[in-house]
N, C-alpha and C. Protein backbone atom coordinates (compact mmCIF):
# COMPACT_ATOMS: atom_id res chain seq x y z
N UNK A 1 99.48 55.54 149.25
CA UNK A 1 99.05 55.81 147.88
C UNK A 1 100.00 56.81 147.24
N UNK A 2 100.42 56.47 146.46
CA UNK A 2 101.72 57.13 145.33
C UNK A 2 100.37 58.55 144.16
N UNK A 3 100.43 59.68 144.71
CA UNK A 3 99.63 60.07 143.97
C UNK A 3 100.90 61.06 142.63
N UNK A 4 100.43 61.54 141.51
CA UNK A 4 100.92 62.04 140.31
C UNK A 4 100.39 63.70 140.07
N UNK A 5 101.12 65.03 140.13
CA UNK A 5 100.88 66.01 139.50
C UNK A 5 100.08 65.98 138.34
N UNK A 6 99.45 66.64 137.95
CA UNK A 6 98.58 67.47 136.60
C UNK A 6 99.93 67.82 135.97
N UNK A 7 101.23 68.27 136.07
CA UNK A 7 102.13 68.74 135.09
C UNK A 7 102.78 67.22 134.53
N UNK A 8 103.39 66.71 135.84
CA UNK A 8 103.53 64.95 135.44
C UNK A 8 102.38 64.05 134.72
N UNK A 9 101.47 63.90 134.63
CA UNK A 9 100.67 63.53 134.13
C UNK A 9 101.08 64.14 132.79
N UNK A 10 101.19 65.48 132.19
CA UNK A 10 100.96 65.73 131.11
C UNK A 10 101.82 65.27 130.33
N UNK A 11 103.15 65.24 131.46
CA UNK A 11 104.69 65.25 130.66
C UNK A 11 104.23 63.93 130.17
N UNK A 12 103.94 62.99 130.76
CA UNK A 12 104.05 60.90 131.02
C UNK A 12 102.98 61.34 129.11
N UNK A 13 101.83 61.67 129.33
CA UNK A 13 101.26 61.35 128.23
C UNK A 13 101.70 62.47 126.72
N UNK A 14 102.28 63.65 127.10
CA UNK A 14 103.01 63.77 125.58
C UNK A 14 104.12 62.91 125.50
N UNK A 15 104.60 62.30 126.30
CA UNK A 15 106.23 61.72 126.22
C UNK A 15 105.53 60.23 125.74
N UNK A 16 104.71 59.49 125.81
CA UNK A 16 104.11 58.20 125.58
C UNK A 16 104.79 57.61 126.58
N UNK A 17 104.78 57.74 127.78
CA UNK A 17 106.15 56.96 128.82
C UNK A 17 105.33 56.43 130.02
N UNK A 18 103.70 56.73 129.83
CA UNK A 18 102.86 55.87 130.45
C UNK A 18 101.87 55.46 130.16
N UNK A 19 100.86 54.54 130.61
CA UNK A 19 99.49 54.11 130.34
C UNK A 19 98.36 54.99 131.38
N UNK A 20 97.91 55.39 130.29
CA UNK A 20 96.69 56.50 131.24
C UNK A 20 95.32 55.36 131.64
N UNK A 21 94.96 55.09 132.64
CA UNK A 21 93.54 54.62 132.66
C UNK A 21 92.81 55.30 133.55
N UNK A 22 91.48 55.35 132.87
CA UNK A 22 90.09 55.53 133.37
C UNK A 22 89.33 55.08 134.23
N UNK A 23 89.23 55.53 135.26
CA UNK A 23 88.42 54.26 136.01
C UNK A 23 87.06 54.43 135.96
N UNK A 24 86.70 54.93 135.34
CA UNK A 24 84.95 55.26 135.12
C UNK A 24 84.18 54.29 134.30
N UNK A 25 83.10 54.23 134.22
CA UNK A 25 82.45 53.13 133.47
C UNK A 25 82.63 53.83 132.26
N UNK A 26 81.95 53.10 131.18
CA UNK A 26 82.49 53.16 129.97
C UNK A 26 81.78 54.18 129.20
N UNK A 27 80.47 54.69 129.84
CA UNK A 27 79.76 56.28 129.13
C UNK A 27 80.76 57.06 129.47
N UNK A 28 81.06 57.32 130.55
CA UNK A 28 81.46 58.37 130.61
C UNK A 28 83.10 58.85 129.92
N UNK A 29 84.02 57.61 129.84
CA UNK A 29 84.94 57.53 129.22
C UNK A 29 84.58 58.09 127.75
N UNK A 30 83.65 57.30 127.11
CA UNK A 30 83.37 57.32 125.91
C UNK A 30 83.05 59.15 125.70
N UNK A 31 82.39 59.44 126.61
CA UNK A 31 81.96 61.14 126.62
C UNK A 31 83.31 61.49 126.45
N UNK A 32 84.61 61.88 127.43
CA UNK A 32 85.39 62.34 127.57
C UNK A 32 86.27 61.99 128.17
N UNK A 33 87.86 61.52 127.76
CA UNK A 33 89.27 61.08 128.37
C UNK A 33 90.75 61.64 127.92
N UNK A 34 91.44 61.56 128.87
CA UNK A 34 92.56 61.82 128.73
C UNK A 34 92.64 61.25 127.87
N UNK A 35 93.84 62.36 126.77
CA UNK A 35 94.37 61.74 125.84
C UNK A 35 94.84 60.08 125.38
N UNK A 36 94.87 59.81 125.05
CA UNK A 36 95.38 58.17 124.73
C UNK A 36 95.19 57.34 126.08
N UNK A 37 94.19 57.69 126.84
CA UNK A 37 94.10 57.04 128.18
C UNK A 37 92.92 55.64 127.68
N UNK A 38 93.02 54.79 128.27
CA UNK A 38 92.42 53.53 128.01
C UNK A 38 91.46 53.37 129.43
N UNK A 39 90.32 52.59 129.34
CA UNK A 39 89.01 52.27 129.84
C UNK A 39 89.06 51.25 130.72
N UNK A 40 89.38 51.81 131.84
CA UNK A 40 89.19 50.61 133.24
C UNK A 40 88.34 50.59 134.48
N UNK A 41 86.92 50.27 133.81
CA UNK A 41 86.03 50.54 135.38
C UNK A 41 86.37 49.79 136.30
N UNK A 42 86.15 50.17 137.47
CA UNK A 42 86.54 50.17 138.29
C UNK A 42 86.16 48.42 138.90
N UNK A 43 85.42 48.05 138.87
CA UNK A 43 84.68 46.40 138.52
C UNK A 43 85.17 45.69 137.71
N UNK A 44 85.99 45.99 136.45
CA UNK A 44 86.55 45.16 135.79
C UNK A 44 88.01 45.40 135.79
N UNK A 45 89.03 45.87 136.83
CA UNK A 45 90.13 45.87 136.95
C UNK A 45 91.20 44.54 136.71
N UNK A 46 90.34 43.92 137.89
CA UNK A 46 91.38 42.37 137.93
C UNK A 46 91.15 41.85 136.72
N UNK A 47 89.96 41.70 136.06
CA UNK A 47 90.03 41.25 134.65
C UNK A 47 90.81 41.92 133.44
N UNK A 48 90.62 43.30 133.18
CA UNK A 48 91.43 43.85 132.24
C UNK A 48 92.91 44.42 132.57
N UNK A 49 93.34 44.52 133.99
CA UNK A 49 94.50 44.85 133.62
C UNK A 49 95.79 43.67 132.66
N UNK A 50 95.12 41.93 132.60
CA UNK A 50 96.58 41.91 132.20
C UNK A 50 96.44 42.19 130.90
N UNK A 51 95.16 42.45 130.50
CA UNK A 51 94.88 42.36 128.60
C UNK A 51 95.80 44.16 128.50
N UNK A 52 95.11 45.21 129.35
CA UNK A 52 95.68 46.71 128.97
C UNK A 52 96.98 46.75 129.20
N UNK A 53 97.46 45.68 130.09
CA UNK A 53 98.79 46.55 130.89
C UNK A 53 99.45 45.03 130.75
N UNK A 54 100.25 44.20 129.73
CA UNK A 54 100.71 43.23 129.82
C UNK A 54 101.83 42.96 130.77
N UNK A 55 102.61 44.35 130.72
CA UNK A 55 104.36 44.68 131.38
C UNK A 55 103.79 45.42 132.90
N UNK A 56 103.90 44.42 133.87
CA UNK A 56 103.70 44.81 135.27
C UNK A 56 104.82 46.19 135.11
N UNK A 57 105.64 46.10 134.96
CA UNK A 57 106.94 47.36 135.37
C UNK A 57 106.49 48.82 134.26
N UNK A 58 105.28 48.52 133.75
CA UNK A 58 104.72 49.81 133.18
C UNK A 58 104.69 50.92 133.92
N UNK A 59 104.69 52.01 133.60
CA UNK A 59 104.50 53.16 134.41
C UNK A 59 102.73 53.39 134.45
N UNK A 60 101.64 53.17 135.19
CA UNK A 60 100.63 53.36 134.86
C UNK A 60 99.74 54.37 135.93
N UNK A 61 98.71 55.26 135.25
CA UNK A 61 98.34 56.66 135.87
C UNK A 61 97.36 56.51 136.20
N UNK A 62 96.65 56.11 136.93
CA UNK A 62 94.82 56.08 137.17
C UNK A 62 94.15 57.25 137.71
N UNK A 63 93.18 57.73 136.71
CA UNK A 63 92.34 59.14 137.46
C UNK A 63 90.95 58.48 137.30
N UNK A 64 90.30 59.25 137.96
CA UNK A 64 88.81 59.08 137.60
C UNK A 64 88.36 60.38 137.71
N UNK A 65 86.96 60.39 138.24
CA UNK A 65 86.40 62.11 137.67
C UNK A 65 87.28 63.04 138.78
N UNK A 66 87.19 63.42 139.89
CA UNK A 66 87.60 64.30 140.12
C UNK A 66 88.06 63.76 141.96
N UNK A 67 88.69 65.07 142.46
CA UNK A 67 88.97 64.34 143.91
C UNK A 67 88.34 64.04 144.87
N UNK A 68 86.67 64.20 145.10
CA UNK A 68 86.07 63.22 146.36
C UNK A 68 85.87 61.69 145.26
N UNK A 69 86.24 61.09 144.24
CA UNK A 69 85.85 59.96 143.67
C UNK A 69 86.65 59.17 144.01
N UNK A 70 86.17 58.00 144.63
CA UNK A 70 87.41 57.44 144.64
C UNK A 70 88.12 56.00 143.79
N UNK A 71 87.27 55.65 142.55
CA UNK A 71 88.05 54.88 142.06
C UNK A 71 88.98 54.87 141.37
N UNK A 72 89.68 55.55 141.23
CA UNK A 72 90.72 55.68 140.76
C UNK A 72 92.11 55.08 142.13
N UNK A 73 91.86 55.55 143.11
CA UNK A 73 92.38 55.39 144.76
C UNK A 73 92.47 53.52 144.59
N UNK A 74 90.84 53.14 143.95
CA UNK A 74 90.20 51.76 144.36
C UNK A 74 91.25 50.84 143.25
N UNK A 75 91.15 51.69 142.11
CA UNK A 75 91.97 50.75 140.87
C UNK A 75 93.36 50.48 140.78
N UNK A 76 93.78 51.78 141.56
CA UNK A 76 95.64 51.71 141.52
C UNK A 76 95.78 50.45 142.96
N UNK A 77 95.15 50.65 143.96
CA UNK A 77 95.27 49.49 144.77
C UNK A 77 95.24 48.04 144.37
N UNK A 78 93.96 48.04 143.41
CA UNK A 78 94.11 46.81 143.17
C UNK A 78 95.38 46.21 141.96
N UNK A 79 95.20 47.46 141.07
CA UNK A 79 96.61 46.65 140.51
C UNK A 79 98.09 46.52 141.22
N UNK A 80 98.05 47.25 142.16
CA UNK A 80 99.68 47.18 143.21
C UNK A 80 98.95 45.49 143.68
N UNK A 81 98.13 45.39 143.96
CA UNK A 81 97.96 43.97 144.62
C UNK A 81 98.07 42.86 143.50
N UNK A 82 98.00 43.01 142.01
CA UNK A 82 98.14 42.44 141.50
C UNK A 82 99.72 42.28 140.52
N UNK A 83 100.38 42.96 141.14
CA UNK A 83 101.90 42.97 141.13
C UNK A 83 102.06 44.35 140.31
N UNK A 84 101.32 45.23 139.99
CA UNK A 84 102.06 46.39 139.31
C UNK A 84 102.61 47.00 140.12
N UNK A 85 104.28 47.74 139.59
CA UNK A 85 104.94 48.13 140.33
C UNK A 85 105.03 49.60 140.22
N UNK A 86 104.60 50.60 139.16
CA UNK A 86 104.51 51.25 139.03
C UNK A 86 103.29 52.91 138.59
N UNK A 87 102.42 52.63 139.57
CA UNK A 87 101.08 52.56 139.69
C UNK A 87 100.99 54.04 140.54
N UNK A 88 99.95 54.91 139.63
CA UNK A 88 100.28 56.71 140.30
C UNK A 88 98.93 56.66 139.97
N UNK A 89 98.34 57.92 141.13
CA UNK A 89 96.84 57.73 141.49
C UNK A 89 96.59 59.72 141.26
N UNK A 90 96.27 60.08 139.90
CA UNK A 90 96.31 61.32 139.32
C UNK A 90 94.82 61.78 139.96
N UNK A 91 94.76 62.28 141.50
CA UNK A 91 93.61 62.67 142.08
C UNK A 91 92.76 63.61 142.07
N UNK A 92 93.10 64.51 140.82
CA UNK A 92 92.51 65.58 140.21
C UNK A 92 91.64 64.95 139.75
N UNK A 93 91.67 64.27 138.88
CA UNK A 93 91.01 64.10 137.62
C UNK A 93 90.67 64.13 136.75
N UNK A 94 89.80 63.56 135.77
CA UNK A 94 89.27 64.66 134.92
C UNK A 94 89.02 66.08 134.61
N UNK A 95 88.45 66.23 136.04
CA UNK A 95 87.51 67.83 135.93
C UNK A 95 89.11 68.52 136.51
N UNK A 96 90.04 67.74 137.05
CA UNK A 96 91.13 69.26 137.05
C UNK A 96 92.09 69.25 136.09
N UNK A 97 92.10 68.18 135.02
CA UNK A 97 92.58 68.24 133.68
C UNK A 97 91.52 69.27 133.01
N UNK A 98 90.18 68.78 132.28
CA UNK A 98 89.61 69.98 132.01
C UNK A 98 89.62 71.34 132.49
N UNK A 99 89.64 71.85 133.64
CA UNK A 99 89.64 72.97 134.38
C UNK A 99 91.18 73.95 134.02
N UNK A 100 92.09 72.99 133.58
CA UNK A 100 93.16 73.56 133.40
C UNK A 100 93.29 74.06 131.97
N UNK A 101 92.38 73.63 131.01
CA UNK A 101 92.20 73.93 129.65
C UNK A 101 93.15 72.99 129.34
N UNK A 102 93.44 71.39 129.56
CA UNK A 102 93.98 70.62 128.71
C UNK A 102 93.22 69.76 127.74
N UNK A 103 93.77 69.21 127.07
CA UNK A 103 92.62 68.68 125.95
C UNK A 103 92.19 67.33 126.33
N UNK A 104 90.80 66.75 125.87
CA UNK A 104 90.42 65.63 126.18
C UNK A 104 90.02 65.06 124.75
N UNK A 105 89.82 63.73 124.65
CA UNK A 105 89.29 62.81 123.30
C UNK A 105 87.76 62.39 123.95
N UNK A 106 87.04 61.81 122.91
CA UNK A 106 85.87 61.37 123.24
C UNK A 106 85.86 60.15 122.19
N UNK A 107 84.97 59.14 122.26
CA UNK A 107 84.83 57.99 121.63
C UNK A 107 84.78 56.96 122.50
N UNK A 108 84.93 55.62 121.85
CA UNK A 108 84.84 54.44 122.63
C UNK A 108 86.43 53.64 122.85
N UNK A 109 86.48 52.64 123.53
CA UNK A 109 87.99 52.24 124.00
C UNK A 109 88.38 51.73 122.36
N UNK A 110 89.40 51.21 122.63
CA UNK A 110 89.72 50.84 121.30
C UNK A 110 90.19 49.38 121.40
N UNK A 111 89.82 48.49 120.39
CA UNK A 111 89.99 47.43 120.66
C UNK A 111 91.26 46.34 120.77
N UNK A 112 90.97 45.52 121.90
CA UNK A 112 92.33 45.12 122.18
C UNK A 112 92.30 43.34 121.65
């Protein structure tokens, strides 16, 4: 498992140079997410990654809430199995993005 820093993470999403996803169901996303990060529970992976992530050679970041959770671990696997090649498993999470005083959005996914 290819895991991603809290400073890398930050750089990838001010730089727009990756796709942030969520692996949480969709309340809790909707409560609170990484910046410009997009909505991938963990059950609907194989279905939504090719709609979120069209370009397998994307750089893409998967967290979920925090580090005993493990879908985020569950989602980056399955998209490496589904040919993404560039797939980082941000095992903090949420709560060590919040904890660090970085900023989060709230709302619903946005439509694709």
């Amino acid at each position: 498992m290819t895991t991603i820093s809290r400073t890398e993470v930050r750089e990838h999403i001010e730089a727009g140079t990756a796709v942030a996803l969520e692996a949480l169901p969709a309340s809790y996303y909707e409560d609170q997410h990484l910046p410009g990060a997009l909505n991938m529970p963990v059950d609907e992976a194989g279905q939504l990654a090719p709609q979120l992530i069209p370009d397998q050679d994307s750089t893409v970041i998967v967290y979920c809430a925090n580090l005993p959770c493990g879908n985020s671990r569950t989602v980056a696997a399955e998209l490496r199995r589904l040919g993404y090649r560039n797939v980082f498993d941000y095992a903090e999470g949420k709560q060590g993005w919040i904890e660090a005083g970085l900023p989060v959005e709230s709302g619903t996914a946005m439509a694709n």
